[in-house]
N, C-alpha and C. Protein backbone atom coordinates (compact mmCIF):
# COMPACT_ATOMS: atom_id res chain seq x y z
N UNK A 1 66.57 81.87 108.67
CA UNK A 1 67.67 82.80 108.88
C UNK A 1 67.67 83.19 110.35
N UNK A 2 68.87 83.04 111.01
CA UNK A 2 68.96 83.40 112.31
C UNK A 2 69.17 84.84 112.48
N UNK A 3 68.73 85.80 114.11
CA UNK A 3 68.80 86.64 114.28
C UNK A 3 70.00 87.58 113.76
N UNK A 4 71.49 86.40 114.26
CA UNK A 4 72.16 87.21 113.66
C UNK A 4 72.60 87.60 112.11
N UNK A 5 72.26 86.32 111.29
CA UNK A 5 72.60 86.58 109.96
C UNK A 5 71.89 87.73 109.58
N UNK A 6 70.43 88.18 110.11
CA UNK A 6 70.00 88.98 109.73
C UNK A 6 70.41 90.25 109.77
N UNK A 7 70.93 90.62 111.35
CA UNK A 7 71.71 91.59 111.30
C UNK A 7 72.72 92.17 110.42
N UNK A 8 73.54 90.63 110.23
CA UNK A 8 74.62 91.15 109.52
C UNK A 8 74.75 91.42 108.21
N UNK A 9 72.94 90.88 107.29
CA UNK A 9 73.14 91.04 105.99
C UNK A 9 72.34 92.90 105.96
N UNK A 10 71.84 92.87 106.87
CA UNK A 10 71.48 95.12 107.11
C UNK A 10 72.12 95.95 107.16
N UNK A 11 73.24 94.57 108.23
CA UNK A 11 74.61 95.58 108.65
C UNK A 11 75.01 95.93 106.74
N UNK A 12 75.53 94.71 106.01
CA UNK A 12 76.28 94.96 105.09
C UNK A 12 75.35 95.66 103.89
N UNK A 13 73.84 95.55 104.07
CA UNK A 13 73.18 96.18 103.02
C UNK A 13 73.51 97.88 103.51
N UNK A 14 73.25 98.12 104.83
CA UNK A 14 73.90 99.91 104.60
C UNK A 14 75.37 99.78 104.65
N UNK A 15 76.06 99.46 104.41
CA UNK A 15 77.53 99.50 104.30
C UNK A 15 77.40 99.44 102.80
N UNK A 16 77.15 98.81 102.44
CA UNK A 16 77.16 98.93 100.79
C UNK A 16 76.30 100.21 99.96
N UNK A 17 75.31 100.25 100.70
CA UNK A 17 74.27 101.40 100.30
C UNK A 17 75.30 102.96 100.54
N UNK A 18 75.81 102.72 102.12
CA UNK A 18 76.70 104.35 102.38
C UNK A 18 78.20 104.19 101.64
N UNK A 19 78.69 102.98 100.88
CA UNK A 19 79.90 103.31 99.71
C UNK A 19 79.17 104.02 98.95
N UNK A 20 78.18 103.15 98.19
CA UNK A 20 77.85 103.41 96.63
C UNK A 20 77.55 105.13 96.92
N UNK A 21 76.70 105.50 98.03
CA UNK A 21 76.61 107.49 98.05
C UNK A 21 78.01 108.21 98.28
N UNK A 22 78.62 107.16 98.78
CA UNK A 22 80.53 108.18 98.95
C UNK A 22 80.84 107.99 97.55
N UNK A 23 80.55 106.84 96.96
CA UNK A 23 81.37 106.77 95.66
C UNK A 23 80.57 107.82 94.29
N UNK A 24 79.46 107.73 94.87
CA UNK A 24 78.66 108.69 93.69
C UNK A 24 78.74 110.63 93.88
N UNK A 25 79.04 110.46 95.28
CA UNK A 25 79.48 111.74 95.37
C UNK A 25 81.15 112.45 95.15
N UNK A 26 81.68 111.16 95.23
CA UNK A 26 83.03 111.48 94.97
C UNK A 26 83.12 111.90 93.48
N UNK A 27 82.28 110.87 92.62
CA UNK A 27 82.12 111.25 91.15
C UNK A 27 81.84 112.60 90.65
N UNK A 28 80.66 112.67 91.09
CA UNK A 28 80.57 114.50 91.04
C UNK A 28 81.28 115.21 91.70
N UNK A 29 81.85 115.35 92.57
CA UNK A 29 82.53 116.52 92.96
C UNK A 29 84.29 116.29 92.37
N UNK A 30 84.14 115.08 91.55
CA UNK A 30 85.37 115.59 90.94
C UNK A 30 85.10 115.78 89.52
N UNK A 31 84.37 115.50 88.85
CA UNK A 31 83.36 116.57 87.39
C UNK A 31 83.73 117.42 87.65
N UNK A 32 83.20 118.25 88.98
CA UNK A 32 83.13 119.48 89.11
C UNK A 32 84.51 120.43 89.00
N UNK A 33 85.10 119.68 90.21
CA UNK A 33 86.92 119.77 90.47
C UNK A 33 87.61 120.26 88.68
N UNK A 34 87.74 119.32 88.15
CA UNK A 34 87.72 119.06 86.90
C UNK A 34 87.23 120.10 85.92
N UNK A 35 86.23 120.05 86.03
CA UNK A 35 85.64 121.77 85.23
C UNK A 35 86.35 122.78 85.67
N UNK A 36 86.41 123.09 87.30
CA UNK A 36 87.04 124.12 87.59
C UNK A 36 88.73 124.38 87.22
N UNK A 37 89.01 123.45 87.34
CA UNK A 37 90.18 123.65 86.69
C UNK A 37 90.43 123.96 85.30
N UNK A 38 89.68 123.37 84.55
CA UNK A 38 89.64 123.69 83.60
C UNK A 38 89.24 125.00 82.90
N UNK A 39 88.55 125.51 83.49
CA UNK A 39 87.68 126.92 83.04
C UNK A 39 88.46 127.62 83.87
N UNK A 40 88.94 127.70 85.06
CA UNK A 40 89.29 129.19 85.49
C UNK A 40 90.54 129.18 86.22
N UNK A 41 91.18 127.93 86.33
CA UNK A 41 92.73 127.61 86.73
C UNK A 41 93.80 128.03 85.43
N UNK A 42 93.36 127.01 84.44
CA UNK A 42 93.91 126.30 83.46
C UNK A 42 94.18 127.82 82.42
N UNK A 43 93.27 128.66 82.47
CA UNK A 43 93.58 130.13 81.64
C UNK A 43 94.33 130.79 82.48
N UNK A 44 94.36 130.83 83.80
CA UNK A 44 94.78 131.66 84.43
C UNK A 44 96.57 131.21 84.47
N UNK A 45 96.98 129.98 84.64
CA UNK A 45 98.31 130.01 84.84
C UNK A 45 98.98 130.46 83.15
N UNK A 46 98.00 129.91 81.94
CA UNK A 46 98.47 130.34 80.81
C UNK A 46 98.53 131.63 80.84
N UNK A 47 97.67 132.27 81.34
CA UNK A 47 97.76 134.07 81.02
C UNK A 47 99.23 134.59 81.85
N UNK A 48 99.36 134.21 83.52
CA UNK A 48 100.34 134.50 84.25
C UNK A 48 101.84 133.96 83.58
N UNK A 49 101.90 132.59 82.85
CA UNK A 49 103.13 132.00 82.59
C UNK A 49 103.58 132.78 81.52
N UNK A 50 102.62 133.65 80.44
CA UNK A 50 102.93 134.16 79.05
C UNK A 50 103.66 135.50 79.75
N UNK A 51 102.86 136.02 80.56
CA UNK A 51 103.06 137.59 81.34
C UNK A 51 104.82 137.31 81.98
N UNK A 52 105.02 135.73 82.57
CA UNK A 52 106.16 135.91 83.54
C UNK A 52 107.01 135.69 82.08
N UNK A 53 107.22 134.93 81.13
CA UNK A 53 107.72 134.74 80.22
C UNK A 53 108.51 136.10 79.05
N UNK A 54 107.28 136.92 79.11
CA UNK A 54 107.69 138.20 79.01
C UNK A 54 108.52 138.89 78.98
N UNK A 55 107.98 139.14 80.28
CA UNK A 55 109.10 139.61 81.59
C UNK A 55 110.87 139.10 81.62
N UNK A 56 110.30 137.65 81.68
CA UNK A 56 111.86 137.19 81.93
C UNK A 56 112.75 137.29 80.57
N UNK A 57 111.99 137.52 79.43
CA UNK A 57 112.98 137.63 78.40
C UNK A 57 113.42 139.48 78.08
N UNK A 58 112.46 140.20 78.43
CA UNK A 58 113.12 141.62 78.86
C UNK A 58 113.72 141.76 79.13
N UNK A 59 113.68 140.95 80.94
CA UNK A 59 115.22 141.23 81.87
C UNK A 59 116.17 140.70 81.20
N UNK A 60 116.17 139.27 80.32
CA UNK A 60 116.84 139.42 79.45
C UNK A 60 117.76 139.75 78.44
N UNK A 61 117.10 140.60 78.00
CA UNK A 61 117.77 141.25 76.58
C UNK A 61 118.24 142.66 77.79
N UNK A 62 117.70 143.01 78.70
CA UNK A 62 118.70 144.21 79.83
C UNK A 62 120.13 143.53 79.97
N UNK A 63 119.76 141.97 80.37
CA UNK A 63 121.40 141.76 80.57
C UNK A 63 122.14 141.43 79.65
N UNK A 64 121.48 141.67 78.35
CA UNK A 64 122.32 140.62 77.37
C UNK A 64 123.36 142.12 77.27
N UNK A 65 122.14 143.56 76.94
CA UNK A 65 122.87 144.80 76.82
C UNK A 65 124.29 145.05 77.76
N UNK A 66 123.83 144.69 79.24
CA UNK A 66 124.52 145.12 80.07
C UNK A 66 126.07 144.17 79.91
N UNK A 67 126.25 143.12 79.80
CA UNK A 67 127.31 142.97 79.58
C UNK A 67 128.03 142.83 78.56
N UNK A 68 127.19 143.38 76.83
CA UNK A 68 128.34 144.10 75.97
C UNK A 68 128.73 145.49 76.58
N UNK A 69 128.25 146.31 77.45
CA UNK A 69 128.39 147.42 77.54
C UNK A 69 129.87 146.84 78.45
N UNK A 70 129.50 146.40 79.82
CA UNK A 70 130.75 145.82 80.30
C UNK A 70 131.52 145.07 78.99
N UNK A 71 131.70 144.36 77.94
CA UNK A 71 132.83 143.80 77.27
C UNK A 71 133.56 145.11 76.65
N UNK A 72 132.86 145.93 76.11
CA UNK A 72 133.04 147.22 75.60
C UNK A 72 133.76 147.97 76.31
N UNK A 73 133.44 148.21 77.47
CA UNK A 73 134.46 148.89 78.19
C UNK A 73 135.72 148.36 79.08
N UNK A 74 135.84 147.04 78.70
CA UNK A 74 137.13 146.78 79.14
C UNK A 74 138.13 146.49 78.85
């Protein structure tokens, strides 16, 4: 094996060695990603969407009032 093949099979053994740690860390930190969303995103827009949902059917039934009151009086 010549000088350079040698190089170039070190070169490509850490090139392959520094994917496989990007790719194994990418794995976990999207587990993680993933959990988090799940546990403390994922309740939170349900709790906020039920609360805005609420809301918007209150204002609602205000306008449904407000314009028999306007049909009524005209």
């Amino acid at each position: 094996m010549t000088e350079i093949d040698r190089k170039v099979e070190e070169a490509s053994v850490r090139f392959n060695r520094s994917v496989a740690n990007i790719a194994e860390t990418l794995e976990k930190e999207t587990a993680e990603l993933v959990t988090y969303l799940n546990d403390k995103v994922v309740p939170a827009v349900r709790s906020h969407s039920s609360n805005a949902l609420r809301t918007a059917a209150g204002k609602l039934s205000e306008f449904a009032d407000f314009l028999e009151t306007q049909r009524k009086g005209s």
